[in-house]
N, C-alpha and C. Protein backbone atom coordinates (compact mmCIF):
# COMPACT_ATOMS: atom_id res chain seq x y z
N UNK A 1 8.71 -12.53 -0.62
CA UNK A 1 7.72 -11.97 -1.54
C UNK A 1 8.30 -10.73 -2.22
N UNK A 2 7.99 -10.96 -3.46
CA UNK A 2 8.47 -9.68 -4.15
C UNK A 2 7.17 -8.19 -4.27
N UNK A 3 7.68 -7.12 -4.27
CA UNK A 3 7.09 -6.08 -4.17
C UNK A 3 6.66 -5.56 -5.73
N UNK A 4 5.59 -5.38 -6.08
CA UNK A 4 5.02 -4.60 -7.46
C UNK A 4 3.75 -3.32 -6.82
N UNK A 5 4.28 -2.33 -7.99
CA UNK A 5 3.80 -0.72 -7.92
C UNK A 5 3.20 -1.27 -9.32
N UNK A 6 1.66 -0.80 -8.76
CA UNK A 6 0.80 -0.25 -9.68
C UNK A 6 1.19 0.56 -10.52
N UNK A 7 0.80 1.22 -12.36
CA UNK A 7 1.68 2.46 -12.33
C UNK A 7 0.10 3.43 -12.00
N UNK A 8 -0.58 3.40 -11.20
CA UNK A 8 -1.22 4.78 -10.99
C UNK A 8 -0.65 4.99 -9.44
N UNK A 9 -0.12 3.86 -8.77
CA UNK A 9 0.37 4.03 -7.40
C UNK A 9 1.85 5.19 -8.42
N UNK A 10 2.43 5.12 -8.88
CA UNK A 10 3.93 5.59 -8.66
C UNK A 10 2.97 7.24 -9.43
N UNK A 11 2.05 7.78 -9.54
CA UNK A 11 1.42 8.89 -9.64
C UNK A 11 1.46 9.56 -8.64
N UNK A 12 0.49 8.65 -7.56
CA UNK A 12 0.63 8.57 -6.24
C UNK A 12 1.72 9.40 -5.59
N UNK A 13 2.81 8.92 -5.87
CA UNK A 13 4.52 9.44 -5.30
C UNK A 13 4.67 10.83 -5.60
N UNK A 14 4.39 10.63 -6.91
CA UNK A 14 4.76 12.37 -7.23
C UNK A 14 3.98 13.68 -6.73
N UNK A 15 3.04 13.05 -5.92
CA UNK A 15 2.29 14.23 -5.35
C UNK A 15 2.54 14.14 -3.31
N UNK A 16 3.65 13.63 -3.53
CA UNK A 16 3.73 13.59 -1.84
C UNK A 16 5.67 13.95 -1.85
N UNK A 17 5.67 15.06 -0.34
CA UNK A 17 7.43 14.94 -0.54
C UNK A 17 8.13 14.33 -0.38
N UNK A 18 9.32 14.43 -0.30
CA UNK A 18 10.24 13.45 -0.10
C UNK A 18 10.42 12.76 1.21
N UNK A 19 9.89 13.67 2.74
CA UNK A 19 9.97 13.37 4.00
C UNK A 19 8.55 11.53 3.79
N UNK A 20 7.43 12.14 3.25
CA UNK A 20 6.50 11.28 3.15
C UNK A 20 7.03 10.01 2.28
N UNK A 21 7.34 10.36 1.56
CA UNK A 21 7.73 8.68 0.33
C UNK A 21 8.62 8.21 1.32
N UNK A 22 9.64 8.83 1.88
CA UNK A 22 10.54 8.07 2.74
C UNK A 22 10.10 6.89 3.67
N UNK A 23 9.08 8.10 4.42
CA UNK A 23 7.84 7.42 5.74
C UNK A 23 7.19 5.74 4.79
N UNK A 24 6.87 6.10 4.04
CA UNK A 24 5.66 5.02 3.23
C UNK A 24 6.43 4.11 2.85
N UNK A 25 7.78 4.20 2.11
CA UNK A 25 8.50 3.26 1.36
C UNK A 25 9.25 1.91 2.29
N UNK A 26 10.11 2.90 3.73
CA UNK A 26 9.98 2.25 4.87
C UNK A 26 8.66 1.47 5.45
N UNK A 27 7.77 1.64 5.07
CA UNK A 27 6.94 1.12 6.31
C UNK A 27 6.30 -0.19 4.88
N UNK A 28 6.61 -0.03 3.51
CA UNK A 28 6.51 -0.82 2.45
C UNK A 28 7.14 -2.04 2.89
N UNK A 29 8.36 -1.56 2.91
CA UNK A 29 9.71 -2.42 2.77
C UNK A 29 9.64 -3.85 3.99
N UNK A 30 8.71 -3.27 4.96
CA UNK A 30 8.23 -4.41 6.13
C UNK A 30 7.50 -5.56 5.60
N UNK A 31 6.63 -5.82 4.54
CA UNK A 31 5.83 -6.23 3.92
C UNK A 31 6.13 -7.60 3.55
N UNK A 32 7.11 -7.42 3.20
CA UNK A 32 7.34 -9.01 2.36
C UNK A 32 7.97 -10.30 3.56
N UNK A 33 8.16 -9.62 4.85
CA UNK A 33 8.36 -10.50 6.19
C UNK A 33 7.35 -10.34 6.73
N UNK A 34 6.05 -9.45 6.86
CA UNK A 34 5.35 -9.48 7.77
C UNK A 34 3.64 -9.29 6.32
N UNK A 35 3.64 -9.92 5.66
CA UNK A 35 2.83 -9.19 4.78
C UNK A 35 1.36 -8.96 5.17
N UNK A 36 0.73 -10.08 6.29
CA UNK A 36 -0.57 -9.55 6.75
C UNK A 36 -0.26 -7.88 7.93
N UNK A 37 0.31 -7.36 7.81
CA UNK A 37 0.82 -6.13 8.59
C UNK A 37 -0.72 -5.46 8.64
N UNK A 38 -1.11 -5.20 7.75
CA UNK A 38 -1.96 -4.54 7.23
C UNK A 38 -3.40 -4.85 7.70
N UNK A 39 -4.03 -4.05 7.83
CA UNK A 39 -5.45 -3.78 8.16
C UNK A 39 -6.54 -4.66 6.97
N UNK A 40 -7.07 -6.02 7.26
CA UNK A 40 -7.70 -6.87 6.04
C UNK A 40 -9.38 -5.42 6.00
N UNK A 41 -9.10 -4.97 4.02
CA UNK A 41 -10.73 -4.34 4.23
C UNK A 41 -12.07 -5.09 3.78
N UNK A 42 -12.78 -4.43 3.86
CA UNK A 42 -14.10 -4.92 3.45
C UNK A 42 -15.06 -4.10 2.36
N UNK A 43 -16.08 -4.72 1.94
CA UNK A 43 -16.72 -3.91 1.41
C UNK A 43 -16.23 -4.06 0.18
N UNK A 44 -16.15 -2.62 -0.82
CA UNK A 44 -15.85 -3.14 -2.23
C UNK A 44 -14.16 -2.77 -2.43
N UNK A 45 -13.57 -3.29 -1.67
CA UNK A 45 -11.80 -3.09 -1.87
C UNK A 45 -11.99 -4.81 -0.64
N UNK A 46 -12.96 -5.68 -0.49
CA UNK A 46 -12.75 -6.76 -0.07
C UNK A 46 -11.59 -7.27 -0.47
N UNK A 47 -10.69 -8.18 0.08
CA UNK A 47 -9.61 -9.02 -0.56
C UNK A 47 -7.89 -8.06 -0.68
N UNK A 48 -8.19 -6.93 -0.07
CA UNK A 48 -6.94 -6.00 0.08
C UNK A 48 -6.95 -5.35 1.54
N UNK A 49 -5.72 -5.28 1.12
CA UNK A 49 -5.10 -4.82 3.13
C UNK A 49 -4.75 -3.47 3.01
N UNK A 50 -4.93 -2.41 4.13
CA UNK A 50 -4.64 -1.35 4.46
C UNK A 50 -3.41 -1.54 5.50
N UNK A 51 -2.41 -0.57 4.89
CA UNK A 51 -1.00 -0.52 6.22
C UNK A 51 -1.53 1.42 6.22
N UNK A 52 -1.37 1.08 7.63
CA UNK A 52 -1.16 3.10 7.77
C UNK A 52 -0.38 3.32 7.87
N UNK A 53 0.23 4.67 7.44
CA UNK A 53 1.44 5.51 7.60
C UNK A 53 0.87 6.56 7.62
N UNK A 54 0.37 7.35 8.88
CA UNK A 54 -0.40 8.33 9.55
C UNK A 54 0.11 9.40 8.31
N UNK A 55 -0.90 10.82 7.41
CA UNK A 55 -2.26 10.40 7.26
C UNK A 55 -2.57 9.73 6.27
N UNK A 56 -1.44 9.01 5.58
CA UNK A 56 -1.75 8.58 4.38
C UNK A 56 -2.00 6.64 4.51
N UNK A 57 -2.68 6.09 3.40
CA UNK A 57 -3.09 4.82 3.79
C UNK A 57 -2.10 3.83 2.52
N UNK A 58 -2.02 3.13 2.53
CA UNK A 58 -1.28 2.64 1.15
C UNK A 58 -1.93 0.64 1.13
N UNK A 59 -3.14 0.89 0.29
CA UNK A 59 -3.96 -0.07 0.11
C UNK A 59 -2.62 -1.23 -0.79
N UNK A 60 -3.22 -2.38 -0.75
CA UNK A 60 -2.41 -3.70 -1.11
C UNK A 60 -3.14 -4.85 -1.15
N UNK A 61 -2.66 -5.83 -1.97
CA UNK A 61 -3.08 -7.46 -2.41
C UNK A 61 -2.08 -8.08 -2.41
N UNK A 62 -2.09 -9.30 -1.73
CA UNK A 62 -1.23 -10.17 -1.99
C UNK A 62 -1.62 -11.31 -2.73
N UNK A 63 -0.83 -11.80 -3.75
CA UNK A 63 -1.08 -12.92 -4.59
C UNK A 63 0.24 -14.25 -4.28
N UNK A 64 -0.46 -14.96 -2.92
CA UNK A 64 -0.08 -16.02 -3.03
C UNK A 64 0.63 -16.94 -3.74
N UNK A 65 -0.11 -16.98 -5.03
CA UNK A 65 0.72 -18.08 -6.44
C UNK A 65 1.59 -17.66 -6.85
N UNK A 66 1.83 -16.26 -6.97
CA UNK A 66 3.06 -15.82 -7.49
C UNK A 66 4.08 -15.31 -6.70
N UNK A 67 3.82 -15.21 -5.66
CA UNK A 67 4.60 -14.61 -4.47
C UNK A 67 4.59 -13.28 -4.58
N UNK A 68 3.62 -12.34 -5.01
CA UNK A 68 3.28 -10.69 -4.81
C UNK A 68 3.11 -10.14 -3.80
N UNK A 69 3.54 -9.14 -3.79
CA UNK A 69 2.42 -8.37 -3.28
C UNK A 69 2.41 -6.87 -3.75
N UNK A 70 1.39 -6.26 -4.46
CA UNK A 70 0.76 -5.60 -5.21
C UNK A 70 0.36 -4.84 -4.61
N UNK A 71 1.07 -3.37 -4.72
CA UNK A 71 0.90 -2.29 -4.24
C UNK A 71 -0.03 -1.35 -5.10
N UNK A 72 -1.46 -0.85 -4.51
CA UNK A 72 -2.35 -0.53 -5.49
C UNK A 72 -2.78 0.87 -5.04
N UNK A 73 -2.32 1.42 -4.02
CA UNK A 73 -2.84 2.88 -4.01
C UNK A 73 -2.30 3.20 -2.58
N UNK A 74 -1.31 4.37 -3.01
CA UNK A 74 -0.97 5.76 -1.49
C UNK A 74 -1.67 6.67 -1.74
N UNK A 75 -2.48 6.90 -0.60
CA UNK A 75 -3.21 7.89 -1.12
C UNK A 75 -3.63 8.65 0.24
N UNK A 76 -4.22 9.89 0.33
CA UNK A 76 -4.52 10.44 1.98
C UNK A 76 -5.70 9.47 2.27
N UNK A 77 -5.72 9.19 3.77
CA UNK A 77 -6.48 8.81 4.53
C UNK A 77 -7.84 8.90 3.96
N UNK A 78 -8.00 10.34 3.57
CA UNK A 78 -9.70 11.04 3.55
C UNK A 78 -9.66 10.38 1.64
N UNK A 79 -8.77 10.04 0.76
CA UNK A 79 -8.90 9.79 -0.48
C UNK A 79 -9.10 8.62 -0.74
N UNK A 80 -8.64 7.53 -0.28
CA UNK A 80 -7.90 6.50 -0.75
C UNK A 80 -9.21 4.99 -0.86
N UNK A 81 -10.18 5.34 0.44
CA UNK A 81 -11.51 4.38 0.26
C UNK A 81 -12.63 5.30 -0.62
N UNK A 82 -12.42 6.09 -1.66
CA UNK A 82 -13.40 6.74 -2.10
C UNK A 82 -13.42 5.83 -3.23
């Protein structure tokens, strides 16, 4: 599966340091071998998965037909289901 960044996710990046993007990008990069990794949510982000990377959350969709998976928001823990 190939990996796609939202462009409000790569916004996202620029407000976190370099120790953190490292943390997140690694724990990204697991995704396309393991892609249900992630926490399935509910509610109105139904149909997208949460992976944690303690405190930040980095919400996702995978699209089957095309072989995606669609990276749609890093964001802190306390931000990211608002």
């Amino acid at each position: 599966m190939q990996i796609v960044y939202l462009p409000k996710t790569k916004k996202h990046f620029r407000q976190l340091d370099k120790k953190q993007i490292s943390r997140i990008i690694n724990a990204i990069e697991l995704l396309p071998t393991t892609p249900d990794l992630g926490k399935q949510l509910v509610g109105k982000l139904r149909g997208k998965r949460s992976l944690r990377v303690w405190p930040y959350r980095v919400v996702y969709s995978l699209d089957q037909k095309q072989n995606l998976i669609i990276i749609e928001a890093v964001q802190h823990r306390k931000e990211v289901y608002r």
